[in-house]
N, C-alpha and C. Protein backbone atom coordinates (compact mmCIF):
# COMPACT_ATOMS: atom_id res chain seq x y z
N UNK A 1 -8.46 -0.24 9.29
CA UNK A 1 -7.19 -0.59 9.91
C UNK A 1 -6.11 0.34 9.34
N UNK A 2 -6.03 1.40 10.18
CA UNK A 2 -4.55 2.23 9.62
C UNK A 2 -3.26 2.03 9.61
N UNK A 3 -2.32 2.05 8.75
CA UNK A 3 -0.65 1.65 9.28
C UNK A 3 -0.31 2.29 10.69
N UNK A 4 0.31 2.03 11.24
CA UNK A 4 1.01 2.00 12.47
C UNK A 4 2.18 1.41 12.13
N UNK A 5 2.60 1.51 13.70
CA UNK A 5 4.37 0.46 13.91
C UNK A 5 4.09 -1.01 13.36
N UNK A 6 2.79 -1.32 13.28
CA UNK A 6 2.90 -2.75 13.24
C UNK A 6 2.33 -3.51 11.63
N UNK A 7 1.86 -2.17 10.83
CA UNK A 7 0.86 -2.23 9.54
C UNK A 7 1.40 -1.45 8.57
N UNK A 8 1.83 -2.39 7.55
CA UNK A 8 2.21 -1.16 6.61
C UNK A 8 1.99 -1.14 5.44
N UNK A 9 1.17 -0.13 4.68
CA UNK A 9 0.87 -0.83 3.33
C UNK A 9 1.40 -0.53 2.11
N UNK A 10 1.59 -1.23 1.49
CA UNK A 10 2.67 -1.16 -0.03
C UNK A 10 1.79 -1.17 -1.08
N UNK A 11 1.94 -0.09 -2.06
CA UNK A 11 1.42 -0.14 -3.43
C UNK A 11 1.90 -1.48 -4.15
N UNK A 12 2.74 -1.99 -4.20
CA UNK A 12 3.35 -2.90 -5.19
C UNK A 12 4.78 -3.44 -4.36
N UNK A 13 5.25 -4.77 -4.87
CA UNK A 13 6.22 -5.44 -4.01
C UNK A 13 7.48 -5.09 -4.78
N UNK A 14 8.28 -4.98 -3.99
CA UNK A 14 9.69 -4.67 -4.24
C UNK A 14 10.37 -5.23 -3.44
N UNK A 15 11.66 -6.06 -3.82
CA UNK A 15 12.78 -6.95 -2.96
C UNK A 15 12.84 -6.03 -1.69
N UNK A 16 13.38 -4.82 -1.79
CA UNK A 16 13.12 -4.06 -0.91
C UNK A 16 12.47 -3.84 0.24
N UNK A 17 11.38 -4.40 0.27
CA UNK A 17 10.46 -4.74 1.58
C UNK A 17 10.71 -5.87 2.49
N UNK A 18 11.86 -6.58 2.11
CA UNK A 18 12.21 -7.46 2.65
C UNK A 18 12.66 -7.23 4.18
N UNK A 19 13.46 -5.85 3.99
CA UNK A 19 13.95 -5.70 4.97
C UNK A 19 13.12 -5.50 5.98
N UNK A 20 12.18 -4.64 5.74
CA UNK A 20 11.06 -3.97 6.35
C UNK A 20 10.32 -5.66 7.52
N UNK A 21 10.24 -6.58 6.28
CA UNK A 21 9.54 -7.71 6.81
C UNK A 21 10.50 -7.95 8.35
N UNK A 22 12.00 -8.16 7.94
CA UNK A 22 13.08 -8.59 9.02
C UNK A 22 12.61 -7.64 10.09
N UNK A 23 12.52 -6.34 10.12
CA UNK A 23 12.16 -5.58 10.95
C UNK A 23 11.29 -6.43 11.50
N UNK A 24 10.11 -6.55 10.97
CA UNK A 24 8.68 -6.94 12.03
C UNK A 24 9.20 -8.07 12.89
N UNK A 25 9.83 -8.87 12.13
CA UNK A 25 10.21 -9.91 12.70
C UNK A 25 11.16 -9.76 14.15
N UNK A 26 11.62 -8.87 14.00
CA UNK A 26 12.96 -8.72 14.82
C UNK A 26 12.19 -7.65 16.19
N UNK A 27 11.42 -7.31 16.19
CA UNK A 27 11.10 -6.24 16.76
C UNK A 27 9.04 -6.94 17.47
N UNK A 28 7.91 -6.67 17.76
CA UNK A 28 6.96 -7.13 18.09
C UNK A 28 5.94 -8.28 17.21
N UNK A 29 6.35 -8.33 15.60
CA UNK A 29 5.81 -8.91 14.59
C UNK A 29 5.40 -7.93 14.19
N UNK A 30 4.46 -7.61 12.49
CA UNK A 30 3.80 -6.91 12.01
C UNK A 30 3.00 -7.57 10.73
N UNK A 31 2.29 -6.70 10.28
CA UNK A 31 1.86 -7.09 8.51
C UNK A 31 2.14 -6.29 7.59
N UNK A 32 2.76 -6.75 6.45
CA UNK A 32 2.92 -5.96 5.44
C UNK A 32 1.86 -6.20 4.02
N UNK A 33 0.89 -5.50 3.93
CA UNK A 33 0.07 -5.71 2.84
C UNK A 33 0.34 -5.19 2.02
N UNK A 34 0.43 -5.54 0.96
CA UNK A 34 0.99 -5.34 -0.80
C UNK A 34 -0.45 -5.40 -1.42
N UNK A 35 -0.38 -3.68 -2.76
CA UNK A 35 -1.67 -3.99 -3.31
C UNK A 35 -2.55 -3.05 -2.49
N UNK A 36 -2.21 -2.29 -1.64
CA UNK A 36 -3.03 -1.17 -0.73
C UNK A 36 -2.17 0.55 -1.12
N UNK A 37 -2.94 1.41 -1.67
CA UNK A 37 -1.92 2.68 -1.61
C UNK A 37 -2.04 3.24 -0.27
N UNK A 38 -1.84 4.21 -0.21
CA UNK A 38 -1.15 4.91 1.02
C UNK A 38 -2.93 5.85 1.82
N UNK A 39 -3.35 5.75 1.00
CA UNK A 39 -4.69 6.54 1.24
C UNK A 39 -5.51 4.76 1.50
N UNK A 40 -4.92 3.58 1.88
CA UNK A 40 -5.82 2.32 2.37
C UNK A 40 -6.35 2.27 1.41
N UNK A 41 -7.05 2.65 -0.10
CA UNK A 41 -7.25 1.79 -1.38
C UNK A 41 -6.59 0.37 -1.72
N UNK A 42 -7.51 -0.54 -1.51
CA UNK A 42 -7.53 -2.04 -2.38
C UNK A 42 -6.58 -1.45 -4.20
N UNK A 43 -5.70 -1.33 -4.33
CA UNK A 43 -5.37 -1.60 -6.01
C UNK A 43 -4.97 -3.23 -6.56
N UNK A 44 -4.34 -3.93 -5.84
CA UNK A 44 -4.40 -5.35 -6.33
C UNK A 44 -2.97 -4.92 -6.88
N UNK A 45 -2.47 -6.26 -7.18
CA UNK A 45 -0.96 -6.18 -7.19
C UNK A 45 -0.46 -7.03 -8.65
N UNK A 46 0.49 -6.72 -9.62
CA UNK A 46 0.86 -7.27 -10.90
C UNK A 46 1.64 -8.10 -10.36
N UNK A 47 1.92 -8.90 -11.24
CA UNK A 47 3.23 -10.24 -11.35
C UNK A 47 3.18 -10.57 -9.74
N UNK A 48 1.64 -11.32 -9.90
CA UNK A 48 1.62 -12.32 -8.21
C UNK A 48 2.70 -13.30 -7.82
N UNK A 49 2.76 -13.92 -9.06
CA UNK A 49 4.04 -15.03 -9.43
C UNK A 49 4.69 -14.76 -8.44
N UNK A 50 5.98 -13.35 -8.92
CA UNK A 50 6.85 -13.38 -8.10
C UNK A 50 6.63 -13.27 -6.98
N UNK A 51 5.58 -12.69 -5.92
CA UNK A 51 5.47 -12.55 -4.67
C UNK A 51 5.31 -13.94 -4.34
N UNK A 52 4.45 -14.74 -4.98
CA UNK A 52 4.49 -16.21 -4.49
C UNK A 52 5.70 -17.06 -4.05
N UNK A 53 6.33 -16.21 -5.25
CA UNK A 53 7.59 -17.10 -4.80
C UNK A 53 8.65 -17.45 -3.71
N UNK A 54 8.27 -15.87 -2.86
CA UNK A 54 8.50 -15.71 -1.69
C UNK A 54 8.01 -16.34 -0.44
N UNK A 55 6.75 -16.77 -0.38
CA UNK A 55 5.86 -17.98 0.42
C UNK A 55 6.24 -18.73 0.60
């Protein structure tokens, strides 16, 4: 599954992606996977906590 308009993948979470999320939202939907580098490698993601907290 490659990024496109609708897939995008993030090494690591940053408040920053938030916006990105509003985008999907605002526009057809999308996914943002955190924990994927840019070459689609699985790396897994530090301080889950805080992303949870966002859920």
């Amino acid at each position: 599954m490659p990024e496109h308009q609708n897939i995008e993948w993030k090494r690591e979470w940053k408040d920053d992606w938030l916006a990105q999320l509003c985008g999907f939202a605002n526009a057809d939907g999308g996914t943002l996977w955190i924990g994927i580098d840019d070459a689609g490698r699985v790396r897994g993601v530090e301080q889950v906590e805080h992303i949870e907290a966002w859920g």
